[in-house]
C-alpha atoms as a PDB file:
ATOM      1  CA  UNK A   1    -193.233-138.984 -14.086  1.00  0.00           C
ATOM      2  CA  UNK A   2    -191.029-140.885 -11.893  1.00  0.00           C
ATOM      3  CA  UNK A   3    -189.934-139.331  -8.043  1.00  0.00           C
ATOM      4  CA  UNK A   4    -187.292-137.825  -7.686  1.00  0.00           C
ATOM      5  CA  UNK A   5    -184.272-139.536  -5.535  1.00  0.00           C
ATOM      6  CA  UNK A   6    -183.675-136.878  -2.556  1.00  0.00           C
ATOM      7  CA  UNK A   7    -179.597-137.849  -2.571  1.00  0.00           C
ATOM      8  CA  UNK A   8    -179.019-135.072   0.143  1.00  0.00           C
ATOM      9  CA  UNK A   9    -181.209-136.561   2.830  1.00  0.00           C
ATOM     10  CA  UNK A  10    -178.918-139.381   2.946  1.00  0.00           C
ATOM     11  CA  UNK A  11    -175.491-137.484   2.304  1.00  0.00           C
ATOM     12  CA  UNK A  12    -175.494-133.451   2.317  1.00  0.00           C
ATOM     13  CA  UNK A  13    -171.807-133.631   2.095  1.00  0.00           C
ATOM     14  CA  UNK A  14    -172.336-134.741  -1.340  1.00  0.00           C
ATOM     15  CA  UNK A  15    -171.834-131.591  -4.217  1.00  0.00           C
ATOM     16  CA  UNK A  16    -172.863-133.512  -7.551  1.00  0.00           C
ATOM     17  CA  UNK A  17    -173.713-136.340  -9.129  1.00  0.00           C
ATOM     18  CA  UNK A  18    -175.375-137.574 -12.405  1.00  0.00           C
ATOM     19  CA  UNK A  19    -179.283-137.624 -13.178  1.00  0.00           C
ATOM     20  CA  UNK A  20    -181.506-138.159 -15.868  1.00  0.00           C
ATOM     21  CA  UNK A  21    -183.507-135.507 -17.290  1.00  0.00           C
ATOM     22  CA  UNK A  22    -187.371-137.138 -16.484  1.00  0.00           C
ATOM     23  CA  UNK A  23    -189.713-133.538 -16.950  1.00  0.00           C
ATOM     24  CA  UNK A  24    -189.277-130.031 -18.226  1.00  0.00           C
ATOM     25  CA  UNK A  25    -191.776-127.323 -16.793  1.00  0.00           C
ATOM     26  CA  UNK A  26    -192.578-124.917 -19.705  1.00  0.00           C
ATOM     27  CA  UNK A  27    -192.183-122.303 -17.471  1.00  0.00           C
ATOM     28  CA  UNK A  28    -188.333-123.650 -16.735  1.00  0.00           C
ATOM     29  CA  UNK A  29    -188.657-126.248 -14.087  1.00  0.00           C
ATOM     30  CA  UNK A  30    -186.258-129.604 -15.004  1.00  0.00           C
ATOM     31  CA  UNK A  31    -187.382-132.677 -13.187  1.00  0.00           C
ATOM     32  CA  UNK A  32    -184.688-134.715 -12.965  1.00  0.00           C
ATOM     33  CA  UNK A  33    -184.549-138.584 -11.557  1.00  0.00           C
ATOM     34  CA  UNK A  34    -182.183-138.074  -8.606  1.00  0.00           C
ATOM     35  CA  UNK A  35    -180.986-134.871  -7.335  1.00  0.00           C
ATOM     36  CA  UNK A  36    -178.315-133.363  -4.563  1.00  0.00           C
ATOM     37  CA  UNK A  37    -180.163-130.250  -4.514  1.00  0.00           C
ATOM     38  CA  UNK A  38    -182.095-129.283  -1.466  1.00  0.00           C
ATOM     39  CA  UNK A  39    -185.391-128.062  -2.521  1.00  0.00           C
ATOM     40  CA  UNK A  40    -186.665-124.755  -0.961  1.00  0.00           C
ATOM     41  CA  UNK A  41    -188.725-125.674   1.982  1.00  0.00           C
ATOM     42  CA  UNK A  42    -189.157-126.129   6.188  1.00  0.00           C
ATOM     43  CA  UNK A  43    -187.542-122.342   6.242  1.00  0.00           C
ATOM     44  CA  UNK A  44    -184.555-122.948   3.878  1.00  0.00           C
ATOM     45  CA  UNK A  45    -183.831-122.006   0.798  1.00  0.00           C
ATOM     46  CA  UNK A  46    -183.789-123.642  -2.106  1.00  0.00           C
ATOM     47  CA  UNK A  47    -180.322-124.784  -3.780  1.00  0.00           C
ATOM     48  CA  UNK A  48    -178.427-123.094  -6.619  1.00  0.00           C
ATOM     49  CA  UNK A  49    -175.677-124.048  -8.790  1.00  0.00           C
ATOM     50  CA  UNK A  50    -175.502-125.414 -12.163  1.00  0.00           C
ATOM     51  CA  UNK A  51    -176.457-128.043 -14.586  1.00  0.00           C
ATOM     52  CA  UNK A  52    -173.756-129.156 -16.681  1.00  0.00           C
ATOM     53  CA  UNK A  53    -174.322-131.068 -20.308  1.00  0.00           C
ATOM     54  CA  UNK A  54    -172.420-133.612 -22.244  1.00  0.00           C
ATOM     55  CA  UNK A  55    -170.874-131.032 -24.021  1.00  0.00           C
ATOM     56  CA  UNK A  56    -169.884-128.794 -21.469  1.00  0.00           C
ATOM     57  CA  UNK A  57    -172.234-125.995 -22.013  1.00  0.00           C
ATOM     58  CA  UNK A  58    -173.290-124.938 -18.485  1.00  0.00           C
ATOM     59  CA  UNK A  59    -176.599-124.132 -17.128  1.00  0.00           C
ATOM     60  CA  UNK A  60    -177.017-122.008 -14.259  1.00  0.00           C
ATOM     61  CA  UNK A  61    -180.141-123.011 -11.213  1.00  0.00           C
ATOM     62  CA  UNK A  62    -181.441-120.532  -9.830  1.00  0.00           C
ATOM     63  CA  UNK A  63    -183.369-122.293  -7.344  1.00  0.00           C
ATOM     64  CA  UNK A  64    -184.938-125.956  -6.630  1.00  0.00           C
ATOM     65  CA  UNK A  65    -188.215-126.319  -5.508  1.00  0.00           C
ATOM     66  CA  UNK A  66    -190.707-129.144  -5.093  1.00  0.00           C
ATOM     67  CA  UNK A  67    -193.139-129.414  -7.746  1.00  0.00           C
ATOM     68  CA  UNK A  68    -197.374-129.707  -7.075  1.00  0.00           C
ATOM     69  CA  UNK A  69    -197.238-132.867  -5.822  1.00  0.00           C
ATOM     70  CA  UNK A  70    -194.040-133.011  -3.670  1.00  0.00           C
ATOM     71  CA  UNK A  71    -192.525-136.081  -5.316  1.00  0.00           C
ATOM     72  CA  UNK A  72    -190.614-134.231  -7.837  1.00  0.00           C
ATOM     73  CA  UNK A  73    -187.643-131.463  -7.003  1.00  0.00           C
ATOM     74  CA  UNK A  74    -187.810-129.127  -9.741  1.00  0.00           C
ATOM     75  CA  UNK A  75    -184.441-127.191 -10.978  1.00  0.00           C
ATOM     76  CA  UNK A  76    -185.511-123.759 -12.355  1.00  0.00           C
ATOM     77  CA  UNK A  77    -183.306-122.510 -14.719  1.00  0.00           C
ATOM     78  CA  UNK A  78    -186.033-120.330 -16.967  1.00  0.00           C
ATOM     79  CA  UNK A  79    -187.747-120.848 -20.163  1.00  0.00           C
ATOM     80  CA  UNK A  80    -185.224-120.308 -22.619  1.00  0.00           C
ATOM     81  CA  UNK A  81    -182.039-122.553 -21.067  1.00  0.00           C
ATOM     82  CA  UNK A  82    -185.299-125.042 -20.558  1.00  0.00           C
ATOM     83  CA  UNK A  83    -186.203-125.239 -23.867  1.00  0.00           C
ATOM     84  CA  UNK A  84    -182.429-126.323 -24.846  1.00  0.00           C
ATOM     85  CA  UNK A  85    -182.804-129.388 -22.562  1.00  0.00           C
ATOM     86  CA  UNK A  86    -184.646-132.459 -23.329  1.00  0.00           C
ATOM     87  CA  UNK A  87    -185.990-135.205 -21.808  1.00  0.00           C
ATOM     88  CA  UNK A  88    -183.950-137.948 -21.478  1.00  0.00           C
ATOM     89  CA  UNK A  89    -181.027-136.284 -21.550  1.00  0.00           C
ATOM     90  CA  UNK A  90    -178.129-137.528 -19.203  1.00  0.00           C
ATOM     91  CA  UNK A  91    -176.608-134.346 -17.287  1.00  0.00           C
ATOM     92  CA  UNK A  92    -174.629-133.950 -14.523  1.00  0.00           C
ATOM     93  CA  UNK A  93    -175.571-131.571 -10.880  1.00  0.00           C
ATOM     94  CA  UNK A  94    -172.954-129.400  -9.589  1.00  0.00           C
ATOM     95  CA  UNK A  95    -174.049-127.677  -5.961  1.00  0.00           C
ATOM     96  CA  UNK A  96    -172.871-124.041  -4.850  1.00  0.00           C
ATOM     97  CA  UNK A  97    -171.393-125.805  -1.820  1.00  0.00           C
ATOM     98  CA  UNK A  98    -170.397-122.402  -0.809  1.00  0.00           C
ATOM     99  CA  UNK A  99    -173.274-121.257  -0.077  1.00  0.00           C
ATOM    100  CA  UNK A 100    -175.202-124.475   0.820  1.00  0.00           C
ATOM    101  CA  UNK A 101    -172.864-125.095   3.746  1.00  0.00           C
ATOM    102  CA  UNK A 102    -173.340-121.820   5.831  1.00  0.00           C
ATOM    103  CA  UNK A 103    -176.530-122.685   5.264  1.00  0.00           C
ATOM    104  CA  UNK A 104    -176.050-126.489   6.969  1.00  0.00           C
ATOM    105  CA  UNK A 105    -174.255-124.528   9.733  1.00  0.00           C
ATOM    106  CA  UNK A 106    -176.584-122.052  10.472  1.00  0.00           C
ATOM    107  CA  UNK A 107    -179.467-124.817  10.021  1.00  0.00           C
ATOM    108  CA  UNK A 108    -178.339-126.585  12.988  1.00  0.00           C
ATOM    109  CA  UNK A 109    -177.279-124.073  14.842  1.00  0.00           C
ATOM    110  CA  UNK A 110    -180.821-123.341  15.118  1.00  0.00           C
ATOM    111  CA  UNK A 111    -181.657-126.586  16.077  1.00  0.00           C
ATOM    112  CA  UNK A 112    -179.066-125.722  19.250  1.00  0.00           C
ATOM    113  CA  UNK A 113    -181.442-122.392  19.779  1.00  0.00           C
ATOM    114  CA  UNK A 114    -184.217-123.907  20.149  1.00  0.00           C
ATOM    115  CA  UNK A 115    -182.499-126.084  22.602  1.00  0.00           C
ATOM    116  CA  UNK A 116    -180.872-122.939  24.819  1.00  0.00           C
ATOM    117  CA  UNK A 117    -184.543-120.938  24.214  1.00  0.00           C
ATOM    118  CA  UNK A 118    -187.002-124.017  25.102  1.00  0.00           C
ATOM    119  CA  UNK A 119    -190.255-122.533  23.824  1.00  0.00           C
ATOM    120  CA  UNK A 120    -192.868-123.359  20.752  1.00  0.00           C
ATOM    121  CA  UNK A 121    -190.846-121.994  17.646  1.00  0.00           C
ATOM    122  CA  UNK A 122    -193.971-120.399  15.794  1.00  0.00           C
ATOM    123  CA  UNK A 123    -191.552-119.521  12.325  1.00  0.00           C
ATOM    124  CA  UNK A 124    -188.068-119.479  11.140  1.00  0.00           C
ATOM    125  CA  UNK A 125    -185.874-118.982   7.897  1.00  0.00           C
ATOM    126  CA  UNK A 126    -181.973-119.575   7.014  1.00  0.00           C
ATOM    127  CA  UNK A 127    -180.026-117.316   5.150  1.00  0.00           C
ATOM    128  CA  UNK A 128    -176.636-117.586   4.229  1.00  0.00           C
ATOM    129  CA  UNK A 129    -174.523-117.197   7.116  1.00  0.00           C
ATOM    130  CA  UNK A 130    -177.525-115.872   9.024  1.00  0.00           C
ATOM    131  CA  UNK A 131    -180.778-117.103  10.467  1.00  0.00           C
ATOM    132  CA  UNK A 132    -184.158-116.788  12.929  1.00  0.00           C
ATOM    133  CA  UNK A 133    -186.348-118.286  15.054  1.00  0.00           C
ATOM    134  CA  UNK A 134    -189.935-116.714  16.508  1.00  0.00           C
ATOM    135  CA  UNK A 135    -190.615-118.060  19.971  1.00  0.00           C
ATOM    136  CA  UNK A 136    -193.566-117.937  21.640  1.00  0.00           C
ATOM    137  CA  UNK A 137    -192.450-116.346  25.475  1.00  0.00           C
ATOM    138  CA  UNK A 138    -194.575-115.869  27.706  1.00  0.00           C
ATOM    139  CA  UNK A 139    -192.154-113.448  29.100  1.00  0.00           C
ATOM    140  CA  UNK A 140    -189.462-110.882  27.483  1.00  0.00           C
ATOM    141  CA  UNK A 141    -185.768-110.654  29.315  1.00  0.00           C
ATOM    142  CA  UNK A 142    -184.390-112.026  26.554  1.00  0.00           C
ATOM    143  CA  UNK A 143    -179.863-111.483  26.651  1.00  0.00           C
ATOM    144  CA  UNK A 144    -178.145-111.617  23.518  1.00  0.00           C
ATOM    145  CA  UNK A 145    -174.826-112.231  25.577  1.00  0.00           C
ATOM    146  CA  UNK A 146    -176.257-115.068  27.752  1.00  0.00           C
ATOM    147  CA  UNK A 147    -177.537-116.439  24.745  1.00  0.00           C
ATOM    148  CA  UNK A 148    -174.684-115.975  22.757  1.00  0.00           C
ATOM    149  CA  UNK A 149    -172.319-117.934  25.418  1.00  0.00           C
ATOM    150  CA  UNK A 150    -174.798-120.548  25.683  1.00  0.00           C
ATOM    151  CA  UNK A 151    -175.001-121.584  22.447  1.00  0.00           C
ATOM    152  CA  UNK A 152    -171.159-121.324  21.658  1.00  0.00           C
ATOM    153  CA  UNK A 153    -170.958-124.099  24.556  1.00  0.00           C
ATOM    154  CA  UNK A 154    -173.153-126.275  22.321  1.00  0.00           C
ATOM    155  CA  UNK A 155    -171.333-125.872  19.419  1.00  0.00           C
ATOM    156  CA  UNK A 156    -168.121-126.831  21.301  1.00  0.00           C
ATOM    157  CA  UNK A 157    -169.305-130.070  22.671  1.00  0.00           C
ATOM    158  CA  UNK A 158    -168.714-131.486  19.118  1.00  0.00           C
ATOM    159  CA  UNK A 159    -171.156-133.863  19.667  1.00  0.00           C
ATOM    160  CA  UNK A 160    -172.153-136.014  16.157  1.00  0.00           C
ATOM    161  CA  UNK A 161    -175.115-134.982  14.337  1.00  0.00           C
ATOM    162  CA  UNK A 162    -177.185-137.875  12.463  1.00  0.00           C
ATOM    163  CA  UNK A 163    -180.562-138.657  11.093  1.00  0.00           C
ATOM    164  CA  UNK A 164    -183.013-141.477  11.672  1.00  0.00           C
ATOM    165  CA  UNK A 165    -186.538-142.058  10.545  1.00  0.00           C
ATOM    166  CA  UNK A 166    -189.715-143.475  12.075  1.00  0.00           C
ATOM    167  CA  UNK A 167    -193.246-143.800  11.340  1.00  0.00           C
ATOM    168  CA  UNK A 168    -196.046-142.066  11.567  1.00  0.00           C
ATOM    169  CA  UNK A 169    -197.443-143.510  14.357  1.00  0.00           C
ATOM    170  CA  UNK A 170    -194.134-143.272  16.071  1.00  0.00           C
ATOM    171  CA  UNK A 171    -194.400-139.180  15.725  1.00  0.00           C
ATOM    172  CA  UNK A 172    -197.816-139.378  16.885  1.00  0.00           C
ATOM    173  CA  UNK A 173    -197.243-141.349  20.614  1.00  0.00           C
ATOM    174  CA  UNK A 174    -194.569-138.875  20.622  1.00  0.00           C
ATOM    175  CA  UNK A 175    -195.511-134.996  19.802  1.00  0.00           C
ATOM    176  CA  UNK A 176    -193.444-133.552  22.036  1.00  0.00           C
ATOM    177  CA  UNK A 177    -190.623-134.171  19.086  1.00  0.00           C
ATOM    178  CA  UNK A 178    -192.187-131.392  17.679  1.00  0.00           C
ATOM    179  CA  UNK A 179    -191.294-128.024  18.313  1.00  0.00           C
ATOM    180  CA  UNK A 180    -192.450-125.794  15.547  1.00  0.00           C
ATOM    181  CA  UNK A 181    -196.099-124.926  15.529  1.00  0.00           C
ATOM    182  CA  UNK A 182    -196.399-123.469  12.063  1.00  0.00           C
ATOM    183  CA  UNK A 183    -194.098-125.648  10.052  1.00  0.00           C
ATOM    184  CA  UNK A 184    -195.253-129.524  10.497  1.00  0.00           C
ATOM    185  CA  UNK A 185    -193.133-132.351  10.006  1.00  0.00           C
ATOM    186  CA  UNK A 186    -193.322-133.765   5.847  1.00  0.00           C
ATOM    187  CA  UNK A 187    -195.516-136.629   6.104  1.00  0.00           C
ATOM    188  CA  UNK A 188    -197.628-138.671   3.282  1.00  0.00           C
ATOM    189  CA  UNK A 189    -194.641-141.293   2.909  1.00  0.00           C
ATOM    190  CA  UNK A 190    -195.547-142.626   5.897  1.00  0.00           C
ATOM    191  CA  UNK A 191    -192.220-142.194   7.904  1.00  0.00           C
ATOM    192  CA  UNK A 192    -190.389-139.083   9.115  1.00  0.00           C
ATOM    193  CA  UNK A 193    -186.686-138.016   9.115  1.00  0.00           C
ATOM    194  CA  UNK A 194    -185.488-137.192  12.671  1.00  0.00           C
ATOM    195  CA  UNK A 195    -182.065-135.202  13.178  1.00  0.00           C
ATOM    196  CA  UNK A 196    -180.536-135.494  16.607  1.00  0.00           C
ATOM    197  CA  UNK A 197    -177.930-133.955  18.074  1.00  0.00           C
ATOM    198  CA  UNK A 198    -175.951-136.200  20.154  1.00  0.00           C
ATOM    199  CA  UNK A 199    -177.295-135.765  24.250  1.00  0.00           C
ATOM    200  CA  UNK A 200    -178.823-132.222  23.056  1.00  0.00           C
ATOM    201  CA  UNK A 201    -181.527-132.552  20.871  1.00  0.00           C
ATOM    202  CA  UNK A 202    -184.171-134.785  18.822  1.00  0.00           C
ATOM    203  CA  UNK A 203    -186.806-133.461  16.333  1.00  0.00           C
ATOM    204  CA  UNK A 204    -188.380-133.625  13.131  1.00  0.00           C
ATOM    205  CA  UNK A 205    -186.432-132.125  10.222  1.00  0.00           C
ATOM    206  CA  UNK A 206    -185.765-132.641   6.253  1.00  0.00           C
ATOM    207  CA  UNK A 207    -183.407-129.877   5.978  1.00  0.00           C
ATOM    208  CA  UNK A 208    -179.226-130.484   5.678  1.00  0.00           C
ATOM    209  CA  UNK A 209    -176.943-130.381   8.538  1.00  0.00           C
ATOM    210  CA  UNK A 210    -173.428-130.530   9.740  1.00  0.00           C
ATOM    211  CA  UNK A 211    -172.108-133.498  11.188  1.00  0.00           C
ATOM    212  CA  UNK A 212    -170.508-132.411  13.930  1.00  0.00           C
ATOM    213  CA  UNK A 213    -171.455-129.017  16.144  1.00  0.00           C
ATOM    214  CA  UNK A 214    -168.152-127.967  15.885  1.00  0.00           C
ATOM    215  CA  UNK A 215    -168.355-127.328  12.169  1.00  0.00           C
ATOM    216  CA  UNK A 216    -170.854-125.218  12.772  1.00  0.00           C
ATOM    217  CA  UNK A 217    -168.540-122.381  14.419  1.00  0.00           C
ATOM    218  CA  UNK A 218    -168.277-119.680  16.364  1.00  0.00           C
ATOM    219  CA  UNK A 219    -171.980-118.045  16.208  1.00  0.00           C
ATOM    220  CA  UNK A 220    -173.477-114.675  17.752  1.00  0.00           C
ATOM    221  CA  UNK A 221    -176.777-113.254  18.367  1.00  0.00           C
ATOM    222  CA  UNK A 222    -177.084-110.116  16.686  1.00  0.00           C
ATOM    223  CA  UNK A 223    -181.207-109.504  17.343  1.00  0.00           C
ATOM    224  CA  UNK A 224    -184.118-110.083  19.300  1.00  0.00           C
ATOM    225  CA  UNK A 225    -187.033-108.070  18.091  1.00  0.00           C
ATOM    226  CA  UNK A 226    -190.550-107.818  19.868  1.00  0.00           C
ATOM    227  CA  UNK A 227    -193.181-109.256  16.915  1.00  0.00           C
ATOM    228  CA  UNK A 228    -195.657-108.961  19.606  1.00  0.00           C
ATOM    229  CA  UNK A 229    -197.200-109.839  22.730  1.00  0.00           C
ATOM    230  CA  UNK A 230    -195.786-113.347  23.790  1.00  0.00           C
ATOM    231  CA  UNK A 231    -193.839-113.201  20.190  1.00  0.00           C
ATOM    232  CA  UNK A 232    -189.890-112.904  20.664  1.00  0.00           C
ATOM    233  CA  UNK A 233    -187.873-113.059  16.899  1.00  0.00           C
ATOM    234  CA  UNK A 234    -183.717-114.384  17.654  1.00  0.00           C
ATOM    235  CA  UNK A 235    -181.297-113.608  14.665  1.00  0.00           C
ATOM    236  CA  UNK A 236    -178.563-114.878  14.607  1.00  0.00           C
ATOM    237  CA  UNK A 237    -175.108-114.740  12.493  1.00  0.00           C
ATOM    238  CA  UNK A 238    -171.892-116.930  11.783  1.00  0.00           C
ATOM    239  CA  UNK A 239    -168.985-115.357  13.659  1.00  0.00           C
ATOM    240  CA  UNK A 240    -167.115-115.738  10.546  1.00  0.00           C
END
């Protein structure tokens, strides 16, 4: 089967769009030739919303995920909607933008902690409207309040957020890029999607962001929890 066309790598402002119906997992996977969806991976979740037919009969996704060999996004929707589908079929995506975009804001606000908290990131996941990073810290004295304030500055420098790519090689004469020591930048296409932050920030990423910090919002730390010796866990939460 053909790739599938990541359409939100290039625009994640972008909520639907038309596809082609390529694959159908028995066990309720649709492959489909382009997609808007983000597909569960790098700590966020996969997309949901719903797949909508020529004749208006709406099929809900409960999550997209990439299938065994990366180059296809699958759309679960379960056996029996699956088996109603067919190959070939022209259909058209509609995202839960809702929910997608707390998760773009919280995404990059992230990218702004590990800016304020300058350590290896050793995990992290996004929720909706709330998210973590695991640092490794040498040493505790972690303030939610100081950390709180400084991020909140970020966020209201509204400076652009955009995406780039370079190659391989490029990522390896520079590793410093990368920050997160058990999630590794995608690689096998030989390039790799950078997300910068205008005067604040550069690393590896796939995931969706804002394109400005101020969209992200007012944020707050609500938790840093000991996970062990040199391991701190941040939480943080949309103010809204």
């Amino acid at each position: 089967m053909t790739a599938t066309t990541l359409l939100f790598r290039d625009d994640a402002y972008a909520t639907s769009c038309r596809a082609t119906i390529t694959g159908i997992v028995p066990e309720g996977g649709i492959v489909l030739d382009r997609t808007v969806f983000y597909a569960q991976g790098g700590g966020q979740p996969g997309d949901v919303g719903e797949i909508v037919r020529a004749d208006g009969e709406r099929i809900a996704v409960a999550n997209t995920v990439y299938g065994p060999d990366r180059s296809q996004v699958q759309h679960l929707v379960g056996p029996e909607a699956a088996s109603r589908l067919s190959e070939g079929e022209s259909v058209e995506l509609q995202l839960d933008w809702g929910r997608r975009f707390k998760r773009m804001r919280v995404h990059t606000a992230l990218h702004l902690l590990s800016v304020v908290l300058p350590y290896p990131v050793t995990g992290g996941s996004i929720g909706d409207g709330d998210g973590r990073l695991d640092f490794d810290i040498p040493d505790a004295g972690l303030d939610k309040a100081e950390i709180t304030e400084r991020l909140n500055a970020l966020i209201a420098r509204d400076a652009p957020v955009t995406e780039r790519w370079i190659t391989d090689e490029e990522l390896d004469a520079n590793p410093g890029l990368v920050k997160t020591m058990s999630v590794k930048p995608p690689r096998g296409s030989g390039r790799v999607r950078l997300v910068e932050i205008d005067g604040i920030d550069l690393q590896p990423c796939g995931g969706t962001h804002v394109r400005r910090t101020t969209e992200i919002g007012a944020v707050v730390v609500t938790d840093i929890e000991k996970k062990g010796k040199q391991n701190r866990r941040v939480r943080l939460s949309l103010a809204d």
